[in-house]
Protein backbone atom coordinates (compact mmCIF):
# COMPACT_ATOMS: atom_id res chain seq x y z
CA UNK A 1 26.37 11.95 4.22
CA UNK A 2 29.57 10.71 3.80
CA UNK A 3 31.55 10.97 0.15
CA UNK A 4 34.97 9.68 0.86
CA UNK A 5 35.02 7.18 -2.48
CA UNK A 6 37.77 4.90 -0.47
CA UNK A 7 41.14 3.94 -2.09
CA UNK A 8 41.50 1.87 -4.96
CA UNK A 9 40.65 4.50 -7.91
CA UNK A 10 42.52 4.11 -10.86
CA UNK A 11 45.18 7.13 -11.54
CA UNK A 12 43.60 10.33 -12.46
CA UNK A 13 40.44 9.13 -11.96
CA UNK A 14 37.51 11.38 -10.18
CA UNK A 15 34.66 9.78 -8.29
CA UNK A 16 31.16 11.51 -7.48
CA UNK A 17 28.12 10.69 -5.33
CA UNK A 18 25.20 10.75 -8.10
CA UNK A 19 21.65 10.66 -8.50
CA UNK A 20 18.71 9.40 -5.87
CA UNK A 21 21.55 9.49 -2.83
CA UNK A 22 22.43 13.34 -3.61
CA UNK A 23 18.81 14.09 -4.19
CA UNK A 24 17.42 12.57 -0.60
CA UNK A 25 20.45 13.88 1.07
CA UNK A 26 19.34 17.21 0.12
CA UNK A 27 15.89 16.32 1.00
CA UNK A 28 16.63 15.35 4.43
CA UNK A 29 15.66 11.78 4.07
CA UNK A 30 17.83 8.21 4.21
CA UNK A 31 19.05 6.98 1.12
CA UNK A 32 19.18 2.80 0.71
CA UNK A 33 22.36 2.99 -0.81
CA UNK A 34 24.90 4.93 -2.90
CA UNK A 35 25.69 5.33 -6.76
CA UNK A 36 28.94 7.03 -7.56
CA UNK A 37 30.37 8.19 -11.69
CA UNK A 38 33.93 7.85 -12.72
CA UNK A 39 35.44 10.17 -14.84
CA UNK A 40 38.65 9.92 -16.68
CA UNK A 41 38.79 5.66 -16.57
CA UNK A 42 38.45 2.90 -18.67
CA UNK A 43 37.49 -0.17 -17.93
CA UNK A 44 40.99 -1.94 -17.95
CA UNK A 45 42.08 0.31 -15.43
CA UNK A 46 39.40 -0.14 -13.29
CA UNK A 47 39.54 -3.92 -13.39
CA UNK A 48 43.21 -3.54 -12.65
CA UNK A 49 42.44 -1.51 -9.68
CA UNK A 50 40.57 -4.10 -8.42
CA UNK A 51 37.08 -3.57 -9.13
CA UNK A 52 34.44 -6.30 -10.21
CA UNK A 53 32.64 -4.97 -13.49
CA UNK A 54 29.06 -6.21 -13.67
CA UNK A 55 26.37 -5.93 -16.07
CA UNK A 56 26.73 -5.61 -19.98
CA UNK A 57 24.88 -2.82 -21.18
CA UNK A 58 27.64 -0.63 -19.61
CA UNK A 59 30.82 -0.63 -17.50
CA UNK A 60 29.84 -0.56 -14.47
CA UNK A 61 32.03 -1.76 -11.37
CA UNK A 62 31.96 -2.74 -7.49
CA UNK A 63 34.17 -0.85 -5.59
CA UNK A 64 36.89 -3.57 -3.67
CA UNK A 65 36.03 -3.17 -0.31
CA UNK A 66 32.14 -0.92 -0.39
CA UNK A 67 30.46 -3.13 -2.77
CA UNK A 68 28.98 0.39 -3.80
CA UNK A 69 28.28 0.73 -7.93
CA UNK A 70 31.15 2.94 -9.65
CA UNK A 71 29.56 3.29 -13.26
CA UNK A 72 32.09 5.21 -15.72
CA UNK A 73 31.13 8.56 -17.31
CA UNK A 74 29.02 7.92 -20.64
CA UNK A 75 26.34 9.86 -22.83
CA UNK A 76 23.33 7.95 -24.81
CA UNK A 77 22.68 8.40 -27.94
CA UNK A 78 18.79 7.05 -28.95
CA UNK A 79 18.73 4.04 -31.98
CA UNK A 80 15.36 2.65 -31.94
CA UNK A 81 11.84 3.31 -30.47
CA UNK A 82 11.19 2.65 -26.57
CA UNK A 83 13.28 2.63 -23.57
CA UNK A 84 16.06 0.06 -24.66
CA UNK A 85 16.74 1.70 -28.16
CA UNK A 86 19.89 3.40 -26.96
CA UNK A 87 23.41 2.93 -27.85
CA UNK A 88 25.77 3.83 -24.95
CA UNK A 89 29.33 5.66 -25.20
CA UNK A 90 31.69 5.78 -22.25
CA UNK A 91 35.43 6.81 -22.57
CA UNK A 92 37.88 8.72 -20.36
CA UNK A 93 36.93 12.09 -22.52
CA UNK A 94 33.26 11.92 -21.50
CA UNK A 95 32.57 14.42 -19.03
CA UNK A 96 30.93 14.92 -15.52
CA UNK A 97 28.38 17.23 -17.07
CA UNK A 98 27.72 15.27 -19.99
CA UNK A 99 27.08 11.98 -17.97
CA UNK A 100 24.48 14.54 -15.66
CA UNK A 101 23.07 15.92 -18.79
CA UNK A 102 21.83 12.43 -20.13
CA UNK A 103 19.97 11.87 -16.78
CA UNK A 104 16.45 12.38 -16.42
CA UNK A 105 15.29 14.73 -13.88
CA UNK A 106 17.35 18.23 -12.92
CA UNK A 107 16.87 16.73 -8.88
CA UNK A 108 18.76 13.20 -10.13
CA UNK A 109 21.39 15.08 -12.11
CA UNK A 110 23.47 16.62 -9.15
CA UNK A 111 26.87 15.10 -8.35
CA UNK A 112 28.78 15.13 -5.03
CA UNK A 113 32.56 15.68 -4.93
CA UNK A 114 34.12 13.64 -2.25
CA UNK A 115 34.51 17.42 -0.16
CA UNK A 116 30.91 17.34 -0.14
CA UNK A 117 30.80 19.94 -2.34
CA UNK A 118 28.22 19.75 -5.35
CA UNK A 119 27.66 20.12 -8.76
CA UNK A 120 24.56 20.88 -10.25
CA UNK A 121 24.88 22.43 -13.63
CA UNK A 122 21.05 22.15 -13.89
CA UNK A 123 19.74 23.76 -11.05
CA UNK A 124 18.67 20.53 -9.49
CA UNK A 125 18.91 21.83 -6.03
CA UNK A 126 17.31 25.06 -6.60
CA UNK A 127 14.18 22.70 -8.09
CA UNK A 128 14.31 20.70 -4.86
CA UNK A 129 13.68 23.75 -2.82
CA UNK A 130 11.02 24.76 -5.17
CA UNK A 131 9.27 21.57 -5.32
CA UNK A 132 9.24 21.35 -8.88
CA UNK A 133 9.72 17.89 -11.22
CA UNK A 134 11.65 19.78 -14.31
CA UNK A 135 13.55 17.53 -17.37
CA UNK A 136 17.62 18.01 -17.69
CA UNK A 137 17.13 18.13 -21.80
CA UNK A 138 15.22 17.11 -24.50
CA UNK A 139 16.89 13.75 -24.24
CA UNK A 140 14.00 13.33 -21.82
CA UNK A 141 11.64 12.51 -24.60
CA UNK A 142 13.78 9.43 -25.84
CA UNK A 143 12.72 6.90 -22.65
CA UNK A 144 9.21 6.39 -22.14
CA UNK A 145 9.92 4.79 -18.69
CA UNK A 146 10.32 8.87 -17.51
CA UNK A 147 7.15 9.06 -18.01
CA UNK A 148 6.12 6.47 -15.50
CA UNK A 149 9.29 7.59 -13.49
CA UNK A 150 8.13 11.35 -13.01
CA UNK A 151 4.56 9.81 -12.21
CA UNK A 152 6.02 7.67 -9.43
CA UNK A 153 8.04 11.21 -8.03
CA UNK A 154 4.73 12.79 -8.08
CA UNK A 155 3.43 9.84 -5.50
CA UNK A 156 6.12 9.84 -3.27
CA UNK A 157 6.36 13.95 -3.12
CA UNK A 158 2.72 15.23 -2.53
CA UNK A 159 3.98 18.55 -2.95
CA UNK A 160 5.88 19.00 -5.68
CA UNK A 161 4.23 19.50 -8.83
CA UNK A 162 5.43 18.71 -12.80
CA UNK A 163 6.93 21.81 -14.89
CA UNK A 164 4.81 23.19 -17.76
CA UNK A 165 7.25 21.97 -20.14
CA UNK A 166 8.20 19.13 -18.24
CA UNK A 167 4.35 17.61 -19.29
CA UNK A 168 4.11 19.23 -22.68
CA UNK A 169 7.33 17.21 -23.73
CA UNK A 170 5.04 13.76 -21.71
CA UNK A 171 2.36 14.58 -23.71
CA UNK A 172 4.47 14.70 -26.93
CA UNK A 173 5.99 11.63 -26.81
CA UNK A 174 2.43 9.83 -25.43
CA UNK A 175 1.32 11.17 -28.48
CA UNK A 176 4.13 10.22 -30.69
CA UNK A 177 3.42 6.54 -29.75
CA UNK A 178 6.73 6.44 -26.93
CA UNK A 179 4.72 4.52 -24.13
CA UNK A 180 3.41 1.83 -26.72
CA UNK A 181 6.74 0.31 -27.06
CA UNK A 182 7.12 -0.14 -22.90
CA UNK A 183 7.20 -3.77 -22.26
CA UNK A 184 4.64 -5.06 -19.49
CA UNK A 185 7.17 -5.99 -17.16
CA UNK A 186 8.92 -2.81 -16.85
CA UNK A 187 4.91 -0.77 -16.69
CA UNK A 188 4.04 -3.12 -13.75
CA UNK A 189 7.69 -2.44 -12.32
CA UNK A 190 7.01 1.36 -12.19
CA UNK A 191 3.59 0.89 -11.62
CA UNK A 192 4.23 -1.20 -8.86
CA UNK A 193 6.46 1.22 -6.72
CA UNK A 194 4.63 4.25 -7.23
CA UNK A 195 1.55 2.01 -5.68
CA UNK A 196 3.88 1.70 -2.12
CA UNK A 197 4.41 5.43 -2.47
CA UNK A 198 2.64 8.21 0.23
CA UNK A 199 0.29 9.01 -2.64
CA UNK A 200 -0.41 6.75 -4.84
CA UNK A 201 -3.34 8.88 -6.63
CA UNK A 202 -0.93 11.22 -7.51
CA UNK A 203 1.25 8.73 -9.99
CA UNK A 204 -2.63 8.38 -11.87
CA UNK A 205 -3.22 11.92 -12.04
CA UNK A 206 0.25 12.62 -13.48
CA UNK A 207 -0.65 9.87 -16.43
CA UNK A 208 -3.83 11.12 -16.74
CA UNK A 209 -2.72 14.34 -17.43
CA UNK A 210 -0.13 13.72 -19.98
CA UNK A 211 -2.67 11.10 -21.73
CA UNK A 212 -0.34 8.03 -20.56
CA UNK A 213 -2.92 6.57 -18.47
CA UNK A 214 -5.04 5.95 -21.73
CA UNK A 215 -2.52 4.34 -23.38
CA UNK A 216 -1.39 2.20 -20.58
CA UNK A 217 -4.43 1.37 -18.27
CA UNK A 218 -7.69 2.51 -20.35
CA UNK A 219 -9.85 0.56 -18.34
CA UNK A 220 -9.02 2.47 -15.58
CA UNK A 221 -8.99 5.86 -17.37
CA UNK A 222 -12.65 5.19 -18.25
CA UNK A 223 -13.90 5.59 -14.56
CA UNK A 224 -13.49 9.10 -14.83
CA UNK A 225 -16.99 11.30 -15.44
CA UNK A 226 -18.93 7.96 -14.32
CA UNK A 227 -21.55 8.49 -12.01
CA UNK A 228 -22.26 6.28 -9.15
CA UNK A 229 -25.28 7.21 -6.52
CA UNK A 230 -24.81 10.01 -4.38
CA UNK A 231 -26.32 8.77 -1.74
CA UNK A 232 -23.91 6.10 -1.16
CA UNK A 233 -21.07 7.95 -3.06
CA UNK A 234 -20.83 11.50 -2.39
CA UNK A 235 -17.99 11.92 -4.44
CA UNK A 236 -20.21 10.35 -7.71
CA UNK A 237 -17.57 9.52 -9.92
CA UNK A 238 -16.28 6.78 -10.21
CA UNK A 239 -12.41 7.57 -10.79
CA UNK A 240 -12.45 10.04 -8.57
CA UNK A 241 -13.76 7.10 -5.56
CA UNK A 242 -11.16 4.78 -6.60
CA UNK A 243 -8.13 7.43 -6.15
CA UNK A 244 -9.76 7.78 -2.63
CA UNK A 245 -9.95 4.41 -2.04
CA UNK A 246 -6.07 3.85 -3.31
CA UNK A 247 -5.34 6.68 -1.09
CA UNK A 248 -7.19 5.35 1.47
CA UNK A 249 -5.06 1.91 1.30
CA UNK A 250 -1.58 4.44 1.46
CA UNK A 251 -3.00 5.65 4.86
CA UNK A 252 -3.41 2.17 6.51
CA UNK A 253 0.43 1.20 5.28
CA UNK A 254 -1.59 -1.70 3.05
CA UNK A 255 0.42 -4.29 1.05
CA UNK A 256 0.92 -4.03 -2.35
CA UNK A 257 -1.82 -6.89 -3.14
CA UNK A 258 -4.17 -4.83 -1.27
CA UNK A 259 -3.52 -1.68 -2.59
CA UNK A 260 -3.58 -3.11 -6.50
CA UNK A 261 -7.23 -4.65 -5.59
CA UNK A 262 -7.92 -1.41 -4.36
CA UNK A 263 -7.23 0.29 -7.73
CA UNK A 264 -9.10 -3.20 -10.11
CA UNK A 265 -12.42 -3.59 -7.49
CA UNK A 266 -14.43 -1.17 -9.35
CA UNK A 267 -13.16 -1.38 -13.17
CA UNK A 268 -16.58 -2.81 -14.32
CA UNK A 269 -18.00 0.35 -13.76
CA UNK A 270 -16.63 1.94 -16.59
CA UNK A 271 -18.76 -0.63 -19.01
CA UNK A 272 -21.98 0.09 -17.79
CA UNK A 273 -24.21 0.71 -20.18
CA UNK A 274 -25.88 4.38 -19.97
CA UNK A 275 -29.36 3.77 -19.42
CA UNK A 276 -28.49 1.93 -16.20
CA UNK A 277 -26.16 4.93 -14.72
CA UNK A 278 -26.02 6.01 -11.96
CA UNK A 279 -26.84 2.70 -10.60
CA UNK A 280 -24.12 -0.25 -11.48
CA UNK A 281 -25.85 -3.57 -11.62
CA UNK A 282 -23.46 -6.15 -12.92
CA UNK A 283 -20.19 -4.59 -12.47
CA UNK A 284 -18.85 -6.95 -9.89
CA UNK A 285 -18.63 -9.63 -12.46
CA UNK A 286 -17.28 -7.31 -15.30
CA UNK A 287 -14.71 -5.88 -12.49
CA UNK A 288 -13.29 -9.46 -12.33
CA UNK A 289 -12.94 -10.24 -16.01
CA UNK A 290 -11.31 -6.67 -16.36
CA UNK A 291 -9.08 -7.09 -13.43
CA UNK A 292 -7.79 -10.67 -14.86
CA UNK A 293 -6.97 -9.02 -18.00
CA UNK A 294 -5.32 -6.43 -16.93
CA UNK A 295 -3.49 -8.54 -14.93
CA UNK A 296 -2.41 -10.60 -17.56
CA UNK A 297 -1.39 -7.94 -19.76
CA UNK A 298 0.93 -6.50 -17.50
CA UNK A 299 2.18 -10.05 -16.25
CA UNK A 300 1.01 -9.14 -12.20
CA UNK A 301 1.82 -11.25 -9.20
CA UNK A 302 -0.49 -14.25 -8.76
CA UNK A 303 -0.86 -12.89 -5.10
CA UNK A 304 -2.14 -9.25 -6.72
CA UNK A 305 -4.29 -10.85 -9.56
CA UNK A 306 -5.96 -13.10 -7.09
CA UNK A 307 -6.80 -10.65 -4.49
CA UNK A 308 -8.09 -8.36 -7.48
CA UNK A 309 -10.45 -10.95 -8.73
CA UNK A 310 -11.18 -11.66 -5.03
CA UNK A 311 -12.24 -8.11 -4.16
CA UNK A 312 -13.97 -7.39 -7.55
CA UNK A 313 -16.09 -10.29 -6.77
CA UNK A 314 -17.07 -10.31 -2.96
CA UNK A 315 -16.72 -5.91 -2.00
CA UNK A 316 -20.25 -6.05 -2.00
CA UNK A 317 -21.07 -8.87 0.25
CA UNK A 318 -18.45 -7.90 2.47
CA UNK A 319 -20.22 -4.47 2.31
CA UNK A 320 -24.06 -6.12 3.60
CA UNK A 321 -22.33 -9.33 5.68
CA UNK A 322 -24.00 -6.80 8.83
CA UNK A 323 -27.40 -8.05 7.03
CA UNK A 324 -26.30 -11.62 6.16
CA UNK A 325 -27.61 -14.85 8.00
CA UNK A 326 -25.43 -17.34 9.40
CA UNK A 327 -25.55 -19.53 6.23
CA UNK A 328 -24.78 -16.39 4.21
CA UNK A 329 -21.66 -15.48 6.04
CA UNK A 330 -20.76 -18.86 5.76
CA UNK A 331 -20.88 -19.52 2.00
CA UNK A 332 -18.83 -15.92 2.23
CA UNK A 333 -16.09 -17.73 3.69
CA UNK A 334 -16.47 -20.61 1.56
CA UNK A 335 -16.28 -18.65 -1.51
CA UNK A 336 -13.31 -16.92 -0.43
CA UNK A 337 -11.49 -19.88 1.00
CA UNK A 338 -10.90 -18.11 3.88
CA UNK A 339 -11.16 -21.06 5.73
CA UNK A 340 -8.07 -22.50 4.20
CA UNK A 341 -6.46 -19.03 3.59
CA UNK A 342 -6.98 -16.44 6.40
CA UNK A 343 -4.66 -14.24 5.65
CA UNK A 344 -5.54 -13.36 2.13
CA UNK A 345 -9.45 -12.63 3.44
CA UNK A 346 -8.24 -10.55 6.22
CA UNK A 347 -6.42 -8.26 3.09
CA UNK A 348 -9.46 -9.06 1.10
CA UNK A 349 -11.66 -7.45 4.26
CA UNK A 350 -8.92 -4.45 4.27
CA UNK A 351 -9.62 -3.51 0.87
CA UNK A 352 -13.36 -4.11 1.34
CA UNK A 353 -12.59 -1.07 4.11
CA UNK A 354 -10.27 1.05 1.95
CA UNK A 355 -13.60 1.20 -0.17
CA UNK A 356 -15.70 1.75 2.12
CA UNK A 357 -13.79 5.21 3.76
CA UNK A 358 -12.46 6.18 0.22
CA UNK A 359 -15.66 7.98 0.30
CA UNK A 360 -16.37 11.76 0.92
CA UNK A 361 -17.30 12.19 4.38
CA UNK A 362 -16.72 8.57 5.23
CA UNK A 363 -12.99 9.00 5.74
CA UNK A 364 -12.74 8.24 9.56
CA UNK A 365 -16.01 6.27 9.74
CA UNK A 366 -15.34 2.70 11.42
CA UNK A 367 -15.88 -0.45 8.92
CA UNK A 368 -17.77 -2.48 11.61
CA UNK A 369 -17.76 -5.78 8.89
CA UNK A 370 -14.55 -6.09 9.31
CA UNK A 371 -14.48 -7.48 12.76
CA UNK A 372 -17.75 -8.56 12.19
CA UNK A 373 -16.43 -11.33 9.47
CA UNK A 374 -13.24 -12.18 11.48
CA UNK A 375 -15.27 -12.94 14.47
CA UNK A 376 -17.08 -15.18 11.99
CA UNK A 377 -14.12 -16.79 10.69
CA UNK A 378 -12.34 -17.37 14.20
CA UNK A 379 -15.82 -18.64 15.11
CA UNK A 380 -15.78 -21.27 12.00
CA UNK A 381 -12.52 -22.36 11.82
CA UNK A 382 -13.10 -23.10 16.16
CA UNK A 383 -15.26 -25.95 14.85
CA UNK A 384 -13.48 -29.92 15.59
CA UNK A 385 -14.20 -31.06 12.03
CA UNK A 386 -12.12 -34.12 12.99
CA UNK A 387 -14.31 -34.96 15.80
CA UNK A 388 -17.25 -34.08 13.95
CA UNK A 389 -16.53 -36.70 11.01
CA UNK A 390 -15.86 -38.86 13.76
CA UNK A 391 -18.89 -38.72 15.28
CA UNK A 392 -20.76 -38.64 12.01
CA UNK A 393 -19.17 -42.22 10.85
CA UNK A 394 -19.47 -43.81 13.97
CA UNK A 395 -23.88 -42.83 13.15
CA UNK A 396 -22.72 -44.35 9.79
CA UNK A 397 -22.71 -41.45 7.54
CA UNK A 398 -19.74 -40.88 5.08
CA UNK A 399 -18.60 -38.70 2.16
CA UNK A 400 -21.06 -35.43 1.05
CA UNK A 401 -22.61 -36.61 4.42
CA UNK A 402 -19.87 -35.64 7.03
CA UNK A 403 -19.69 -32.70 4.98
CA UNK A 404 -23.32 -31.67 5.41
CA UNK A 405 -22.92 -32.02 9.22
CA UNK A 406 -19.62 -30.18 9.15
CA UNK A 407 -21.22 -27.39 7.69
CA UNK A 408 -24.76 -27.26 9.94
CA UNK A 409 -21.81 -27.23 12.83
CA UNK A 410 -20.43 -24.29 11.30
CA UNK A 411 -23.52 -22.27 10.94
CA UNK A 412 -24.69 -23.23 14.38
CA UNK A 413 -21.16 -21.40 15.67
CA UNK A 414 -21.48 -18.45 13.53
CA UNK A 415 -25.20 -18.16 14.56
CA UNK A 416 -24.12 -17.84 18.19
CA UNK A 417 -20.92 -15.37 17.53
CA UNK A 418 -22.76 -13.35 15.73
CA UNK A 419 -25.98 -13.35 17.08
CA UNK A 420 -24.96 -9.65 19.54
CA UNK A 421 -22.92 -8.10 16.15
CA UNK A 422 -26.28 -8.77 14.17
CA UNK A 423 -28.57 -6.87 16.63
CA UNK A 424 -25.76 -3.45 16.57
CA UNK A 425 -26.99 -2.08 13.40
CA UNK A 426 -25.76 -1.72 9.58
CA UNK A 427 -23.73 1.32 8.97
CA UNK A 428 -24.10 2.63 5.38
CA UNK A 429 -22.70 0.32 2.65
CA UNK A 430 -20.21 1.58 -0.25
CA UNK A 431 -20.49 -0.44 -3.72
């Protein structure tokens, strides 16, 4: 990795390579871009040297010529609950090691001279080779968004596992009331990434743990120690499924709409009433009104909230479409506008699949509805409804009346594509 800052630095002032660019370097892996501290600067020298400050929480600058962030040296001193209550302090006396000591992780806090030489007065590097997610200082505890930030580390690295005291502090400030004052945009944010990581069931079990998940998504925390029938569900609880399933959606490369429908299809779960466990009658319905709320709470993407609802709603038709008629599979489609969106159904059908292998033992077993309902769609959306209305006012019929032969067209195709998929056999269903 090259450090050479570039020319333009205000006299006496020392630039470093800092944070996630340091830390992946290390790691072997590419690094999107480049963060670098100043120390010994102010911010009328760096203006007068040419660099563009942005932002107004803090002076930070773009270098002339890289574009790359040049933030001066500051510390943080904590003013109010949540993550914004902070008052900031940057001056040419702040340090290198003081501006590392306010950052979050010991892996983000190591620094890169422009030799290419570090410095890591935390034993970041040592943690990287260790595998190990350990807080620089107790100034942790002041930013409830490292809670959601060491979650989203735990997705991305599989292997690498929380310090004890790393999740006692978590737990302490869950349970001083920390994550109550995150804002929704800022949870989804977090959320959102740590969803697109490798291992997305690991950012869950890292809330769960510290009691965050609770606090923040309770409606999913509830799935876990609900049973579901073992003969469809070896795995028999419920949260436990739904990690699979997320996972599941990780290994196929799924979009983020996809994956997020992954983790709301089964939420209704968690309200069924005891007497009716292990069996789940209901839930599909109560899985959409919880996936809409929670939605709305944390201010989703219309794309993720409708697939949610979507998938909530449909998984189990999608599931039995092997065993549906023509007419069935149509009203499907219908219901799912995949006629007039394809492209959402064929992400609705991937999630339906994500369920259906985020099961123990089912892992590598094929989803044969899949292609089943995208021959059935190909084979409905082949139909001439213009010629078809056509022909159906030139008998004299009109309005619901073109529709009704529109739609006898459309079950007559779908009877004939799927008349050899039909006579293959129904693998066993998830739910």
């Amino acid at each position: 990795m090259s450090s050479a800052a570039g020319p333009g630095l205000p006299p006496g002032a020392q630039a470093y390579i800092v944070g996630g660019a340091v830390r992946d370097a290390l790691l072997g892996q590419p690094s999107a871009d480049r963060d670098w501290v100043v120390v010994g600067s102010t911010p009328e020298a760096m203006i007068a040297a040419g660099f563009r400050q942005v932002g107004a929480d803090f002076p930070v600058f773009l270098h002339p010529q890289t574009s790359e962030e040049h933030a001066l040296a500051r510390t943080e001193r904590k003013s109010a609950p949540g993550y914004r209550g902070f008052i900031v302090h940057a001056d040419p006396s702040v340090t290198l090691e003081q501006d590392l000591a306010r950052r979050d992780l010991t892996i983000n806090a190591i620094a890169m001279r422009p030799d290419g030489t570090l410095v890591d007065p935390f034993g970041g590097a040592a943690d990287l080779r260790a595998g190990v997610l350990r807080h620089v200082s107790p100034a942790f505890g002041e930013d409830p968004v490292r809670i959601l930030r060491v979650a989203r580390f735990a997705a991305r690295w599989p292997a690498f596992s929380v310090a004890p005291e790393t999740q006692a502090l978590m737990r302490a400030m869950v349970e001083a009331g920390e994550v109550d004052a995150l804002v929704p945009e800022r949870v989804w944010q977090e959320l959102a990434r740590g969803l697109m990581e490798d291992r997305p069931s690991r950012m869950f079990a890292a809330l769960r743990d510290c009691g965050a998940l609770a606090r923040l998504l309770p409606e999913l925390e509830r799935l876990w120690g609900v049973p579901q029938p073992a003969a469809h569900h070896p795995e028999i609880d419920t949260g436990v499924h739904v990690m699979l399933v997320l996972d599941t959606a990780a290994a196929l490369r799924a979009s983020l709409p996809v994956r997020w429908a992954c983790l709301c299809h089964d939420l209704g779960k968690g309200l069924t009433p005891a007497a009716q466990l292990p069996r789940h009658i209901g839930h599909e319905a109560r899985s959409v009104a919880l996936a809409d709320a929670v939605a709305a709470r944390l201010k989703a993407p219309g794309d993720c909230r409708e697939l949610a609802a979507l998938a909530a709603a449909e998984h189990g038709h999608v599931h039995r479409s092997l065993d549906l008629g023509p007419a069935a599979v149509l009203r499907l489609l219908e219901r799912s506008d995949a006629l007039r969106r394809p492209a959402r159904f064929a992400e609705l059908l991937l999630v339906c699949e994500c369920d259906a292998r985020g099961r123990t033992g089912f892992e590598h077993v094929a989803y044969a509805q899949r292609r089943h309902l995208l021959q059935a769609l190909e084979a409905a959306l082949a139909v001439d409804t213009a010629a078809l209305a056509q022909a159906a006012q030139a008998r004299g019929l009109a309005g619901e009346a073109i529709g009704r032969a529109i739609h006898a067209a459309r079950v007559d195709a779908l009877r004939a594509a799927l008349a050899p998929a039909a006579a293959a056999g129904t693998p066993p269903a998830a739910g």
